[in-house]
C-alpha atoms as a PDB file:
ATOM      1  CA  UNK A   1     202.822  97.440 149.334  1.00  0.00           C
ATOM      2  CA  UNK A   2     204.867  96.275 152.242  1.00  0.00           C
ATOM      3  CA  UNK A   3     208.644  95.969 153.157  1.00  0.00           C
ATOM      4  CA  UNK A   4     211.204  98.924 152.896  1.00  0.00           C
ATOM      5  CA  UNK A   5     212.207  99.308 149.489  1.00  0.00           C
ATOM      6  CA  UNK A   6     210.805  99.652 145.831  1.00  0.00           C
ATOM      7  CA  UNK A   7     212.688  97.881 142.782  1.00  0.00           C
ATOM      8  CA  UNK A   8     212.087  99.695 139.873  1.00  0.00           C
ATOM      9  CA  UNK A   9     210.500  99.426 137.722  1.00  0.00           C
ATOM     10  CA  UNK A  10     207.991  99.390 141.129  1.00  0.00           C
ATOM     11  CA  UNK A  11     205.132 101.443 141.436  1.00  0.00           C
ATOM     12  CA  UNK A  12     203.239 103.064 144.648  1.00  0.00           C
ATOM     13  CA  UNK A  13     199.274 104.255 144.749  1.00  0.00           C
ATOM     14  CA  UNK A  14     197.773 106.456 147.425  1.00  0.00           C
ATOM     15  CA  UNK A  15     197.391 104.492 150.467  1.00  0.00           C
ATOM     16  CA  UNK A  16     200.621 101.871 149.825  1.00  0.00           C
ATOM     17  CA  UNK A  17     203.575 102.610 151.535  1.00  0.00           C
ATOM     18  CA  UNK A  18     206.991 101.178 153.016  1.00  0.00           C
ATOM     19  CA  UNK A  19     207.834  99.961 156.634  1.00  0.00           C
ATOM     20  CA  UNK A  20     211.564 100.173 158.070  1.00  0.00           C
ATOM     21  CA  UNK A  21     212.687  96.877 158.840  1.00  0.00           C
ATOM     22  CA  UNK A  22     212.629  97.760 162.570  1.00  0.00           C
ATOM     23  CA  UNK A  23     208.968  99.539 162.274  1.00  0.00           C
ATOM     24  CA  UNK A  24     209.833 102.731 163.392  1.00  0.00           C
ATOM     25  CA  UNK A  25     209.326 104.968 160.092  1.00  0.00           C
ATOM     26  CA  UNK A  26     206.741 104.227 157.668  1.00  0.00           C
ATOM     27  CA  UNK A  27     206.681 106.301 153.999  1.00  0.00           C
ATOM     28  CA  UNK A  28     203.035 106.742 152.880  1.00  0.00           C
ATOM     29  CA  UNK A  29     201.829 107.721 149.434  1.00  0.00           C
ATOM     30  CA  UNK A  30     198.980 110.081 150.275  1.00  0.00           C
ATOM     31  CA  UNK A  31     195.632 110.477 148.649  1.00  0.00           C
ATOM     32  CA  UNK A  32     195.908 113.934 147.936  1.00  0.00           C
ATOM     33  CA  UNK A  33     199.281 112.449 146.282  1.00  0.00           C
ATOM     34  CA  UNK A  34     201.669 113.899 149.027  1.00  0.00           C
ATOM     35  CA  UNK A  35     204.309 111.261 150.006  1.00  0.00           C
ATOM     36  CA  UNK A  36     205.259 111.550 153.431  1.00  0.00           C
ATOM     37  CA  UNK A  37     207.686 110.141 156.083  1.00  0.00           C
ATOM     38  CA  UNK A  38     207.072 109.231 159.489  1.00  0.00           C
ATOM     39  CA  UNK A  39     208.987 108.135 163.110  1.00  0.00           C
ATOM     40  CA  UNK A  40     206.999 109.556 165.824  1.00  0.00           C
ATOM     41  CA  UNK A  41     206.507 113.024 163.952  1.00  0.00           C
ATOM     42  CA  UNK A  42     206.041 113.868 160.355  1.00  0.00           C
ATOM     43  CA  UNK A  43     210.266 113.812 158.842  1.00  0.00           C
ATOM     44  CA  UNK A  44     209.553 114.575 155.478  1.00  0.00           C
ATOM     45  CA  UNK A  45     207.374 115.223 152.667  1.00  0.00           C
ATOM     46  CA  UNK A  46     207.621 115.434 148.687  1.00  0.00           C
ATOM     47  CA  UNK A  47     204.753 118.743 148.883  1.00  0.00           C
ATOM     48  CA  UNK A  48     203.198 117.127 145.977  1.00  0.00           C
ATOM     49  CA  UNK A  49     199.314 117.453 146.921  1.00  0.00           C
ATOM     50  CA  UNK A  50     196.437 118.629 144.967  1.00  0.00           C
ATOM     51  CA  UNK A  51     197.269 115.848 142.641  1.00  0.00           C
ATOM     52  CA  UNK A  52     194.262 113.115 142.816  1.00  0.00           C
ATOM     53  CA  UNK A  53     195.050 110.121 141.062  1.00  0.00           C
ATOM     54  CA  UNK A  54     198.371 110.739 141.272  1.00  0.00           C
ATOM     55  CA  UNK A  55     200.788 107.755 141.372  1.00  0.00           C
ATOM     56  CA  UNK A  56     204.885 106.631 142.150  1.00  0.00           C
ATOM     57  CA  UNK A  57     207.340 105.345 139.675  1.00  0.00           C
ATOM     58  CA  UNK A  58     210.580 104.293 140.633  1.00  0.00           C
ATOM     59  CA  UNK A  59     211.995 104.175 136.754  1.00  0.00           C
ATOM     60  CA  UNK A  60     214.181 101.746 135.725  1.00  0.00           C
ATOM     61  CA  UNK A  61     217.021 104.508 135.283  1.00  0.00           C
ATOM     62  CA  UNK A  62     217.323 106.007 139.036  1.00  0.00           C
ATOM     63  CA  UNK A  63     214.592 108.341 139.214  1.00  0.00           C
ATOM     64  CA  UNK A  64     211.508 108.651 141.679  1.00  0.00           C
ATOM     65  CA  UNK A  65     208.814 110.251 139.688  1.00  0.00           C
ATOM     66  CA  UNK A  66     205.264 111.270 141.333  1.00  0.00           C
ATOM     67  CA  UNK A  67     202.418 111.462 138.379  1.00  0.00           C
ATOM     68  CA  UNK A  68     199.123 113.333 138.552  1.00  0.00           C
ATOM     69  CA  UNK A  69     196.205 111.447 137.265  1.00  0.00           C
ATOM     70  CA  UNK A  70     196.702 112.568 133.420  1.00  0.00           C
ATOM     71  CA  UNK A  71     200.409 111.100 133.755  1.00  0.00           C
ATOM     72  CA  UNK A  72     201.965 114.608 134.109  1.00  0.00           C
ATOM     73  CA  UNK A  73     204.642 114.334 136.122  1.00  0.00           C
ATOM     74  CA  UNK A  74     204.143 116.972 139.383  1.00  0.00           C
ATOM     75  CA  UNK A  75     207.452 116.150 140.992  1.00  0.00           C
ATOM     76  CA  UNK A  76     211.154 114.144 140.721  1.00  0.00           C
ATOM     77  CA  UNK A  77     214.118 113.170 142.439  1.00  0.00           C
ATOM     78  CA  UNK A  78     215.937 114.520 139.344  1.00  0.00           C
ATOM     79  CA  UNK A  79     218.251 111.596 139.640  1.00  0.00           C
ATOM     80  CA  UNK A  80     217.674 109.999 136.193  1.00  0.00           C
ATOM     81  CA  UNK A  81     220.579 108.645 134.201  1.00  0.00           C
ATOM     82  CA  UNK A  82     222.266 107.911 137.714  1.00  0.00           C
ATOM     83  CA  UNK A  83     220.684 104.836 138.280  1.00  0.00           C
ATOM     84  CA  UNK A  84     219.742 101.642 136.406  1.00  0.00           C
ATOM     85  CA  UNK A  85     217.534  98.595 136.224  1.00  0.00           C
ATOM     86  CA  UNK A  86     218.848  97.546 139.876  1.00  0.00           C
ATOM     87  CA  UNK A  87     217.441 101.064 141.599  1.00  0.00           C
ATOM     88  CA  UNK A  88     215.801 100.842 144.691  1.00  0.00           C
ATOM     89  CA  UNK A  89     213.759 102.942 146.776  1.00  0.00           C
ATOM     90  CA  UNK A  90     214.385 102.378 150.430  1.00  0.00           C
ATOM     91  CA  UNK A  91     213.495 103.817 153.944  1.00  0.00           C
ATOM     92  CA  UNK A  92     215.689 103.145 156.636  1.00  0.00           C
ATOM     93  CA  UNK A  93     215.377 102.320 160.231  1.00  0.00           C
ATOM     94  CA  UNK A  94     215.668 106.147 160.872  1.00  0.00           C
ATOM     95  CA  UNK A  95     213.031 107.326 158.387  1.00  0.00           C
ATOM     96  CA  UNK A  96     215.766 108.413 155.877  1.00  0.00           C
ATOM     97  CA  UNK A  97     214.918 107.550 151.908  1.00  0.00           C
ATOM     98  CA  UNK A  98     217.308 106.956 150.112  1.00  0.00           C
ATOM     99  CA  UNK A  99     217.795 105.271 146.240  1.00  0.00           C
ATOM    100  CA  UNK A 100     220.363 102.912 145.912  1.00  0.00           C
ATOM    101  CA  UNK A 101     221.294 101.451 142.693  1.00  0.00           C
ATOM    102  CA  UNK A 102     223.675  98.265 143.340  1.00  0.00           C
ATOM    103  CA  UNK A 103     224.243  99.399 146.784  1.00  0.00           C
ATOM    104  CA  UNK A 104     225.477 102.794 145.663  1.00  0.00           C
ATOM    105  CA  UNK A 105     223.759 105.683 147.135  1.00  0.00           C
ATOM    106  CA  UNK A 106     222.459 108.271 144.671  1.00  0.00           C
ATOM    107  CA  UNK A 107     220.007 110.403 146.354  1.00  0.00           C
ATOM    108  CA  UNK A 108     218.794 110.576 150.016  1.00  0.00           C
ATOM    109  CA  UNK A 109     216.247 112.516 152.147  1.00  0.00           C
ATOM    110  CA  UNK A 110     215.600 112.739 155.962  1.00  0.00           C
END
């Protein structure tokens, strides 16, 4: 995965991640199934590890879901319902997530 957003209904696997357009914050799906951002120090994390196998959803109704390997999900934005078809996930040019959904902003972490 490459670029700085993912259209649902786009999915992320340990080792894929997103790039800010200006290459100074990359968002990497761990293998321990931690996703993390990064400028020139760690910004954020989802503390999702211990979850091998685990993989990223972003659902076609506004929510970012990480699954464990037996499709459990292990953690959420909690934003479903808010989005639609149109949701992105995106990381901006100072590390900051956010999901859009038609350019609105419904949920954002830095």
């Amino acid at each position: 995965m490459s670029g700085n957003r993912l259209t649902a209904p786009g999915q992320l696997y340990p080792g894929d991640f997103l790039r800010s357009n200006n290459n100074a914050a990359t968002a990497t799906f761990l293998a321990n199934g931690n996703f993390v951002v990064t400028t020139t120090k760690q910004v954020w994390e989802s503390s999702s590890t211990g979850n091998g196998g685990a993989f990223i959803i972003m659902q076609s109704d506004g929510n970012l879901v990480i699954y464990d390997g037996n499709d459990k999900p292990v953690w959420a934005t909690d934003t479903g319902g808010k989005g639609g078809p149109a949701s992105q996930l995106c990381l901006s040019d100072d590390g900051q997530l956010q999901i859009l959904d038609g350019g609105k902003l419904i949920w954002s972490r830095h």
